[in-house]
Protein backbone atom coordinates (compact mmCIF):
# COMPACT_ATOMS: atom_id res chain seq x y z
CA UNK A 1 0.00 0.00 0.00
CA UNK A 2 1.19 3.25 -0.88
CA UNK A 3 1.89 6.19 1.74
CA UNK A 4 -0.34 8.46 0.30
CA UNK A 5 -3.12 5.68 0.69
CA UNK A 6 -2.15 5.09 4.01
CA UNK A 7 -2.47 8.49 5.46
CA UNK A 8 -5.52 9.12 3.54
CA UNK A 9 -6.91 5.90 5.73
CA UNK A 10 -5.50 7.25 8.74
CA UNK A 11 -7.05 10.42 8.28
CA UNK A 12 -10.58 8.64 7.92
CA UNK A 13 -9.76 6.47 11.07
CA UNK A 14 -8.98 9.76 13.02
CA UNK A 15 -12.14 11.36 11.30
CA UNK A 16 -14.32 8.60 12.60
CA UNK A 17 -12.63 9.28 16.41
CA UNK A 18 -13.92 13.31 15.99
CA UNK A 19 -17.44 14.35 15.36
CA UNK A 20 -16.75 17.38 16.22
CA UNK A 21 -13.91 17.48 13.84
CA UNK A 22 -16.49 17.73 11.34
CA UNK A 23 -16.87 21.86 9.62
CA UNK A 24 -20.16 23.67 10.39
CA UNK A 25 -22.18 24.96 7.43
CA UNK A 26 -25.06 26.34 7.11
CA UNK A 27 -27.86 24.21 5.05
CA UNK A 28 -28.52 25.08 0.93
CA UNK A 29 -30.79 23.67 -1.79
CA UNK A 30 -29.55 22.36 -4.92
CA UNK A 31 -31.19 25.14 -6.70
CA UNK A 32 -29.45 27.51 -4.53
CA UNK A 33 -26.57 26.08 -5.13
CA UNK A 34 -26.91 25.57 -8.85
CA UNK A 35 -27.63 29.52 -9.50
CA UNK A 36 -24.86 30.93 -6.65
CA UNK A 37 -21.70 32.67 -8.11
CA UNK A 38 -18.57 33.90 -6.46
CA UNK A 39 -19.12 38.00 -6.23
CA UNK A 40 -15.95 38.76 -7.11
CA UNK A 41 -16.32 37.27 -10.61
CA UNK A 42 -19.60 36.23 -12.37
CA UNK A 43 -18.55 34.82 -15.34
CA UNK A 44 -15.50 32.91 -15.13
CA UNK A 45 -16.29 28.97 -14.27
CA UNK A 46 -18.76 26.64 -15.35
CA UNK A 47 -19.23 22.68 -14.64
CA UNK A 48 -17.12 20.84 -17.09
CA UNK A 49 -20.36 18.57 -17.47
CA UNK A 50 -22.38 21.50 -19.10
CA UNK A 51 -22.26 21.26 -22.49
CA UNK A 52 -23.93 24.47 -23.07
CA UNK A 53 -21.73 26.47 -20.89
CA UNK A 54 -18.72 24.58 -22.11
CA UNK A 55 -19.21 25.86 -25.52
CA UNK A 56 -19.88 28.72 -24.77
CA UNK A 57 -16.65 29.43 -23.31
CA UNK A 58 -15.27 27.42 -26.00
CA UNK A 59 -16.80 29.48 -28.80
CA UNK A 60 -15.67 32.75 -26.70
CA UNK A 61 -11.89 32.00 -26.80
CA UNK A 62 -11.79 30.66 -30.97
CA UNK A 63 -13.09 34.33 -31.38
CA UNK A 64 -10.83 35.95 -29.47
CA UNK A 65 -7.91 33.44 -30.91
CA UNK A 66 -9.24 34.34 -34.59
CA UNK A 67 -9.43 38.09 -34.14
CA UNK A 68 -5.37 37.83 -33.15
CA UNK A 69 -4.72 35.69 -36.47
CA UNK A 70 -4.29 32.30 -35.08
CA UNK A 71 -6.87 29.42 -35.64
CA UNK A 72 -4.42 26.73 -34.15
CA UNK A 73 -5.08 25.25 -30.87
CA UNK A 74 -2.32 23.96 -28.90
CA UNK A 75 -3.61 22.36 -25.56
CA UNK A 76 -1.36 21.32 -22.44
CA UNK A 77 -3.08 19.74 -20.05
CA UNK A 78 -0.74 18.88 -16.78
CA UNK A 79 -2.14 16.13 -13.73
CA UNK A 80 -2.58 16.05 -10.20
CA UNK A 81 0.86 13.47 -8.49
CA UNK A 82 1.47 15.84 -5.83
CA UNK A 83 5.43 15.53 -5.65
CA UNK A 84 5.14 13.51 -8.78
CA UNK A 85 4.69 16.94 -10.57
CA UNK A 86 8.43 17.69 -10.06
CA UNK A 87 8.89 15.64 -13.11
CA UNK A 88 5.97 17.36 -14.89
CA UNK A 89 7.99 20.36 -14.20
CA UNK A 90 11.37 19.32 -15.01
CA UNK A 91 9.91 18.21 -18.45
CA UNK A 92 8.46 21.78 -19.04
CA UNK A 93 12.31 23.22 -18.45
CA UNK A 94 14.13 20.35 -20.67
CA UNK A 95 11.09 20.99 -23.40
CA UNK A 96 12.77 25.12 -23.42
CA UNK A 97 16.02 23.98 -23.72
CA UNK A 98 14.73 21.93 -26.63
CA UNK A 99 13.49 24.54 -28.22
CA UNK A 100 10.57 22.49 -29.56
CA UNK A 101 8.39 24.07 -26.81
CA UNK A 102 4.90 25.82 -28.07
CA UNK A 103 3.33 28.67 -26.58
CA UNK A 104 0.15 26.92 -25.81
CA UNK A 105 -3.47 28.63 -26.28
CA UNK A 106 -5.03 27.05 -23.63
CA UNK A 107 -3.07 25.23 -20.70
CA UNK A 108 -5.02 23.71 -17.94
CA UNK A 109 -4.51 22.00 -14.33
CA UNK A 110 -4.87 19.53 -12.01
CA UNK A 111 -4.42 19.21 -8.36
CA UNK A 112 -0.27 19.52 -8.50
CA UNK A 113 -0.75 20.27 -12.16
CA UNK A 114 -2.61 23.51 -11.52
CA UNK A 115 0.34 24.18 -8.99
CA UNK A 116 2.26 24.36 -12.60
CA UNK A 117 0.19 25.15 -14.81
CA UNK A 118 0.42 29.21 -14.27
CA UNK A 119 3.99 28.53 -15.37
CA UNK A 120 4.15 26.85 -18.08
CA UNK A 121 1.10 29.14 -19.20
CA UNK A 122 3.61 32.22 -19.04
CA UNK A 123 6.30 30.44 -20.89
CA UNK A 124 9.84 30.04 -20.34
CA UNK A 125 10.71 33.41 -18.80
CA UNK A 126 9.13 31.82 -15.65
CA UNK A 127 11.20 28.62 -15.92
CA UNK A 128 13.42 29.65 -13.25
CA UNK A 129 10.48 30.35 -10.99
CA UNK A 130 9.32 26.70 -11.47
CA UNK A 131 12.29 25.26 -11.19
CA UNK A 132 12.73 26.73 -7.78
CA UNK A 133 9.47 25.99 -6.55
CA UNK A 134 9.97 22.24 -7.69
CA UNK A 135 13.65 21.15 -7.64
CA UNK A 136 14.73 24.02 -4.65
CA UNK A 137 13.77 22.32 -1.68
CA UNK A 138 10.93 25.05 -1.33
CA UNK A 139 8.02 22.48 -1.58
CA UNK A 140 10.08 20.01 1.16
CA UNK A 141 7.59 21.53 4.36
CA UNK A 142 4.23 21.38 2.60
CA UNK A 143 3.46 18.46 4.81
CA UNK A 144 3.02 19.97 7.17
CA UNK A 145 1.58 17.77 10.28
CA UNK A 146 -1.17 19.03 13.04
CA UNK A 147 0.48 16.84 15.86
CA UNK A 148 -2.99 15.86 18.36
CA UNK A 149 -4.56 18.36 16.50
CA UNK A 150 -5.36 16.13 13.95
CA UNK A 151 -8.08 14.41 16.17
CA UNK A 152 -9.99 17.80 15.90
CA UNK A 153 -9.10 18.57 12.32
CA UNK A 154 -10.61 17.78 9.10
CA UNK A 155 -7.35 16.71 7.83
CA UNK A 156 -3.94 15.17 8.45
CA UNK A 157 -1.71 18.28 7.45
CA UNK A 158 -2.41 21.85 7.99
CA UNK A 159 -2.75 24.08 4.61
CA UNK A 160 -0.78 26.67 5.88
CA UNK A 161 2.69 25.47 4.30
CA UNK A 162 1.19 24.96 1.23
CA UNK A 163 -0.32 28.18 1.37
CA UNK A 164 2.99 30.03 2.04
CA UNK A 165 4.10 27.97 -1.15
CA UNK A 166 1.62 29.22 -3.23
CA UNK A 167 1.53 32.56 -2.06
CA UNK A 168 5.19 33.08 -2.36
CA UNK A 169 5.04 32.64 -6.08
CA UNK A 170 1.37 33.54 -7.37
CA UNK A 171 2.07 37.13 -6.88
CA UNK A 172 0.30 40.28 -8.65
CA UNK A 173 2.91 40.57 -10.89
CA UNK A 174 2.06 36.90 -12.09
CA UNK A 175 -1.49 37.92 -11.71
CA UNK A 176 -1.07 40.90 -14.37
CA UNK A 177 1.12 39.07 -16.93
CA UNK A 178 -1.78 36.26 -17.26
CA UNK A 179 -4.21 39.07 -17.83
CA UNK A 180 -2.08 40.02 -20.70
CA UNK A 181 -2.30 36.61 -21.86
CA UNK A 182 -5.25 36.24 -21.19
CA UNK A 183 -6.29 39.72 -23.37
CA UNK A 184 -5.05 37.64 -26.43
CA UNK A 185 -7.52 34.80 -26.39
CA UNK A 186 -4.49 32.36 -24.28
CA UNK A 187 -6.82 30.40 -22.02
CA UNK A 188 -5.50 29.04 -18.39
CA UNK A 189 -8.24 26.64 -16.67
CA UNK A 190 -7.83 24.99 -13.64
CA UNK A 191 -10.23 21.91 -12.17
CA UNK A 192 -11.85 21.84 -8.90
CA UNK A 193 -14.26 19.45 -7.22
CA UNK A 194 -17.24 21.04 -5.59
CA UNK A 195 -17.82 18.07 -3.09
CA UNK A 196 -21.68 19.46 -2.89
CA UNK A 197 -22.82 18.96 -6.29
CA UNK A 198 -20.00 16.23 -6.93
CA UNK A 199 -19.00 17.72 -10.31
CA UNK A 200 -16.17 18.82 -11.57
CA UNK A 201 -16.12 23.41 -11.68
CA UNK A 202 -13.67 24.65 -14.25
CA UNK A 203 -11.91 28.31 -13.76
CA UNK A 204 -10.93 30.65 -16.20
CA UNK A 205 -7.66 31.99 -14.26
CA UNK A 206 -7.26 34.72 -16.73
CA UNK A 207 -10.50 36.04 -16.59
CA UNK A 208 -10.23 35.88 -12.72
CA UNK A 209 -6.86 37.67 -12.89
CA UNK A 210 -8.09 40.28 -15.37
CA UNK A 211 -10.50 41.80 -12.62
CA UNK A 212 -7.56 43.22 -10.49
CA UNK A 213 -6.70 43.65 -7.30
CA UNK A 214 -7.09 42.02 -3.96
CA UNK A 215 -10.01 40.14 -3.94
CA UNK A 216 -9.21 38.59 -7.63
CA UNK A 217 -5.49 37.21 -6.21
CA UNK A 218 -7.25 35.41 -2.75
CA UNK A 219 -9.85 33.82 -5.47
CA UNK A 220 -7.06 33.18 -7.43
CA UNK A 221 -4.63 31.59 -4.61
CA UNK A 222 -7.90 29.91 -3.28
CA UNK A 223 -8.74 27.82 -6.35
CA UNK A 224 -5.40 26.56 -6.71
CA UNK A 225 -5.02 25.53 -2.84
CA UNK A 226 -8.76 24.40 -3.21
CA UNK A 227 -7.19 22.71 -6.44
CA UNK A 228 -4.23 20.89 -4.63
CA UNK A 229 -6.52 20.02 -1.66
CA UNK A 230 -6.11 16.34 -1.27
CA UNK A 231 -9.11 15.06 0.50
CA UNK A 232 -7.91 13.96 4.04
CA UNK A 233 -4.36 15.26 3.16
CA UNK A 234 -5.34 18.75 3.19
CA UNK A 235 -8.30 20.31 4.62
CA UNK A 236 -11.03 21.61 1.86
CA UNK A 237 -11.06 25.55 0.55
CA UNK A 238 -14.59 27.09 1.41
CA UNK A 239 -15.09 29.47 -1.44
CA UNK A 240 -17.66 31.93 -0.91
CA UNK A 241 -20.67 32.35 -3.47
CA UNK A 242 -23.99 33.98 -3.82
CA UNK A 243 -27.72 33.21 -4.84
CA UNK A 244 -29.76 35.53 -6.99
CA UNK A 245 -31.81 36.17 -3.82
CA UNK A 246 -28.45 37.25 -1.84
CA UNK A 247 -28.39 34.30 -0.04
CA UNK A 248 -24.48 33.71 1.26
CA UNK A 249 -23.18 29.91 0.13
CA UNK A 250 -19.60 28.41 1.30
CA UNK A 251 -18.73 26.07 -1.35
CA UNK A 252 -16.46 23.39 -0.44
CA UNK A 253 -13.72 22.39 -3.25
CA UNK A 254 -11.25 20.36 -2.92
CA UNK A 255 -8.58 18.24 -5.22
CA UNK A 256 -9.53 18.49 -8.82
CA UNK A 257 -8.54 14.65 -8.92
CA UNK A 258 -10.92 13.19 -7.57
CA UNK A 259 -13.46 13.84 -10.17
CA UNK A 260 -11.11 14.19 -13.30
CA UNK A 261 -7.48 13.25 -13.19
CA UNK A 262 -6.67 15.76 -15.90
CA UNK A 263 -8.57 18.52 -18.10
CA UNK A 264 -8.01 19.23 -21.88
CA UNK A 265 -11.88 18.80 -22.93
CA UNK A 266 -14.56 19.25 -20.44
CA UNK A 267 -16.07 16.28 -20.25
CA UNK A 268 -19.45 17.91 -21.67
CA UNK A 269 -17.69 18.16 -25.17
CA UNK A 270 -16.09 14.31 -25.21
CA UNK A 271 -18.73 13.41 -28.32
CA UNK A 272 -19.41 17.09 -29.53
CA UNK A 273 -17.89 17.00 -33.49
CA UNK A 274 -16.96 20.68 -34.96
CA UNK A 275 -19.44 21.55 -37.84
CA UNK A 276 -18.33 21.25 -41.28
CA UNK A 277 -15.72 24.15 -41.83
CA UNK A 278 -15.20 24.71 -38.29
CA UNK A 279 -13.07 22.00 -37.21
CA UNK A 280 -10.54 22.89 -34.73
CA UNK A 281 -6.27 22.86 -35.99
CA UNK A 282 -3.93 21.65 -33.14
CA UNK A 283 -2.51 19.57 -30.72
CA UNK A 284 -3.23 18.25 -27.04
CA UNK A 285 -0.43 17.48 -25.26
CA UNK A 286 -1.17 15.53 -22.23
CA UNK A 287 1.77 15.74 -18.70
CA UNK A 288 0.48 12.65 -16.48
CA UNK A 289 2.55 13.31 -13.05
CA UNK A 290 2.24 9.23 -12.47
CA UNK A 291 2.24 5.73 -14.25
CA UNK A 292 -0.37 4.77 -16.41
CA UNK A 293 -0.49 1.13 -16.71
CA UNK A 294 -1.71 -1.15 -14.04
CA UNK A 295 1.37 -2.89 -11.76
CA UNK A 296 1.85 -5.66 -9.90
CA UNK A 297 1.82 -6.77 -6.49
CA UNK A 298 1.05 -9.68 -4.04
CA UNK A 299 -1.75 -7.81 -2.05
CA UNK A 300 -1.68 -8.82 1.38
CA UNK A 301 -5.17 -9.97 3.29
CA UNK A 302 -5.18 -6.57 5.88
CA UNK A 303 -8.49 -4.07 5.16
CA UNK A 304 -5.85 -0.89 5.06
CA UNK A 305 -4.09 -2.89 2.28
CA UNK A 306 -6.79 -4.10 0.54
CA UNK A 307 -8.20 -0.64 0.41
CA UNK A 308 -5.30 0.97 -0.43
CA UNK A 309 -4.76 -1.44 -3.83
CA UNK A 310 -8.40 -0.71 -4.56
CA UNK A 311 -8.47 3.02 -4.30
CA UNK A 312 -4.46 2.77 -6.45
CA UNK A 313 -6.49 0.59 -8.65
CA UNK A 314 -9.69 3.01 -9.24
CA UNK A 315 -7.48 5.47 -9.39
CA UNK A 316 -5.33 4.81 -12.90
CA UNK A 317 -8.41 3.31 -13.91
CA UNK A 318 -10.13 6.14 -14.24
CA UNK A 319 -6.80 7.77 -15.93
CA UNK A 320 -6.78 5.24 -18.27
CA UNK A 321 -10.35 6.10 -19.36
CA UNK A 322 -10.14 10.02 -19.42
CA UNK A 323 -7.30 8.92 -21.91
CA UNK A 324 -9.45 7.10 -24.70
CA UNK A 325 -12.29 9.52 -24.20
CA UNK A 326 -9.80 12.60 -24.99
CA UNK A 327 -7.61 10.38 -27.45
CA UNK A 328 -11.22 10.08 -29.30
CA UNK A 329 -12.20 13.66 -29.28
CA UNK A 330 -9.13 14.62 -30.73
CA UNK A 331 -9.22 11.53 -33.83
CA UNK A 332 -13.25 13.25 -34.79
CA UNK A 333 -11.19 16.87 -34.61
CA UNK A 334 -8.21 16.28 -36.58
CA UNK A 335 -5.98 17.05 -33.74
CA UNK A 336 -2.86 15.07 -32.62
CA UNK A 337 -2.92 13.89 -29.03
CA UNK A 338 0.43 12.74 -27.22
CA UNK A 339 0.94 11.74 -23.49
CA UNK A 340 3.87 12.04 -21.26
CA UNK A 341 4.45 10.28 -17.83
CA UNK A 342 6.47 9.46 -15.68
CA UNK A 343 8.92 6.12 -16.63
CA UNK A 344 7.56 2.53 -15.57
CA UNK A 345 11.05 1.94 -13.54
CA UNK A 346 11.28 5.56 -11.29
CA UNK A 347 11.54 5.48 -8.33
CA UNK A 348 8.32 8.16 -7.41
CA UNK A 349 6.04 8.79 -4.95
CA UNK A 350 3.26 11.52 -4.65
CA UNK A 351 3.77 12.92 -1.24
CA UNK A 352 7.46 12.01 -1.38
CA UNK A 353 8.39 15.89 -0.98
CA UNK A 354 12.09 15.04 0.11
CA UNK A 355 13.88 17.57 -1.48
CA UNK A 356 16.36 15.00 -3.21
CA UNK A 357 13.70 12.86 -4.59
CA UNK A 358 11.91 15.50 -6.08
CA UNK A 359 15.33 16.86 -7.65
CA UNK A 360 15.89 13.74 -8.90
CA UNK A 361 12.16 13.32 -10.93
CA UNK A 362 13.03 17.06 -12.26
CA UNK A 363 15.97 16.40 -13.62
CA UNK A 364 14.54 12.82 -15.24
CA UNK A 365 11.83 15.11 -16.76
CA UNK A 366 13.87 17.51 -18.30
CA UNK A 367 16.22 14.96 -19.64
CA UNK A 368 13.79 13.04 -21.29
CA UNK A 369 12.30 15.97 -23.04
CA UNK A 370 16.22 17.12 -24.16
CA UNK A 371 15.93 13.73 -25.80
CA UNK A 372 12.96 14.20 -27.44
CA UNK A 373 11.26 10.72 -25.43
CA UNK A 374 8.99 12.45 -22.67
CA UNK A 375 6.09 12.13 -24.89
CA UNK A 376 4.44 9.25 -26.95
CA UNK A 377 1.07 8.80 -28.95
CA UNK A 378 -0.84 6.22 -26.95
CA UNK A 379 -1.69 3.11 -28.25
């Protein structure tokens, strides 16, 4: 059983020791819910189930795209691994030093991937940035544990560390270059999971950092904490929303994992086909921060490990799937689609935030995109 499984387990046992562990919250309808929006931007997420509002947004951005003279769509779309994403990173560095590296129109994230994905959506002027926050020992305290506390908590680490992490970097300089981007038609989405309405809620970074000023950079450090939340690991981000009739709603998100393992399409588009004449020109690039493929091991007869394979199992499962269903949106579109991830015989782990180990996947990363191997067409 893997460590992350294990303290996800212990977290539940220590849950089940603490009622009162549990967060208040005040009681909502599902229609409430449905029509609430956070004040401090109206317009910029929708549920990646929603067809409608998922072309919409879709539509929105090809305009934008076309009015700057570019009808090619160039997708990166970088998954949750927790320390696993060092590699993702290291990749994104080696891929500059290539020089085979597009400037992608839309780049979205994951969990650790949306820890990323603001970086490799500004390009390689912010290598250094990522490099440090992935291969410079800076991530090494995230973990940061609660001690007894834990019994009262709803979750094994505090958030605080990762906070600091976050903070540190996502800055309002950062904040005002992706608005520039963003001005251009670039797109940079990041997944949540609203744990309320058990869907998967899709943010439009730029849009959110276009607004300015304070309240637009705590939404915009919120949804990637809320992003990088693992359930049990880290405690959930409440994001605050409103109904039509003014009624105030907390939203709880948490790890955009658990309800899609990566974004390129929203899942609302997997069997839409462009018209005649409007079919999109590009590729989607897919960073997996794990192995794909199943693995083997003698499971032993204990309930933690039994669980533990399960949940592994369900896990790259559902990977695995969210790869044929994008690999078969991009075949009806005309559009290449390539996967990267990390080698069958590294040595990895996802909450193995040793600073050495992490070095280690970076620098595997970026050598195997110097060589041109990182990525691969499935089969």
């Amino acid at each position: 059983m893997t460590r992350p499984v294990r303290l996800a387990l212990a977290c539940l046992s220590a849950a089940a020791l603490a009622g009162c562990a549990s967060l208040s919250r005040e009681d909502f309808t599902a229609a409430e819910a449905y029509r609430a929006r956070p004040e401090a931007a109206a317009d910029i997420r929708f549920n990646a189930d929603d067809q409608d509002a998922a072309l919409a947004f879709t539509n929105r951005a090809r305009r934008q795209l076309a009015a700057n003279g570019d009808r090619r769509v160039d997708i990166l779309a970088i998954s949750g691994g927790g320390a696993d994403g060092a590699y993702g990173a290291g990749l994104l560095v080696g891929w500059t030093k290539a020089k085979t590296r597009p400037t992608f129109e839309v780049v979205t994230g994951v969990s650790t991937g949306a820890l990323i994905a603001p970086f490799a959506y500004l390009g390689p002027t912010w290598d250094k940035q990522l490099t440090e926050a992935y291969a410079g020992g800076g991530a090494s305290g995230v973990l940061k544990g609660r001690g007894l506390g834990v019994v009262f908590s709803s979750s094994l680490y505090s958030p605080d560390s990762l906070r600091l992490l976050v903070e540190s970097y996502c800055t309002p300089v950062m904040l005002h270059e992706i608005a520039q981007e963003h001005a251009k038609g670039r797109r940079l989405l990041i997944a949540t999971t609203n744990l309320d309405s058990q869907r998967t809620v899709v943010w439009d970074m730029g849009a959110i950092a276009a607004r300015g000023g304070p309240e637009a950079l705590k939404l915009f450090r919120d949804v990637l904490i809320a992003s990088a939340a693992i359930p049990g690991v880290f405690p959930p981000v409440m994001i605050p929303v409103t109904a039509p009739d003014g009624k105030e709603i907390d939203e709880m998100h948490v790890d955009g994992g658990v309800t899609a393992p990566f974004v390129t399409i929203p899942e609302g588009l997997y069997f839409w086909e462009a018209p005649e004449g409007q079919a999109l020109k590009g590729r989607i690039y897919v960073i997996v921060n794990g192995k794909i493929d199943p693995s083997f091991a003698v499971v032993r007869g204990r309930a933690p490990t039994i669980l533990g394979r399960t949940f592994d199992t369900m896990m790259k499962t559902n990977l695995r799937a969210h790869i044929v269903a994008n690999r078969a949106f991009a075949e009806r579109n005309n559009m290449d689609f390539e996967v990267a991830e990390v080698p069958r015989d590294a040595e990895s782990g996802s909450l193995n935030f040793q600073p050495e180990s992490m070095r280690k996947l970076f620098a595997l990363g970026e050598e195997r995109a110097l060589a041109g191997t990182a990525f691969a067409r499935p089969n």
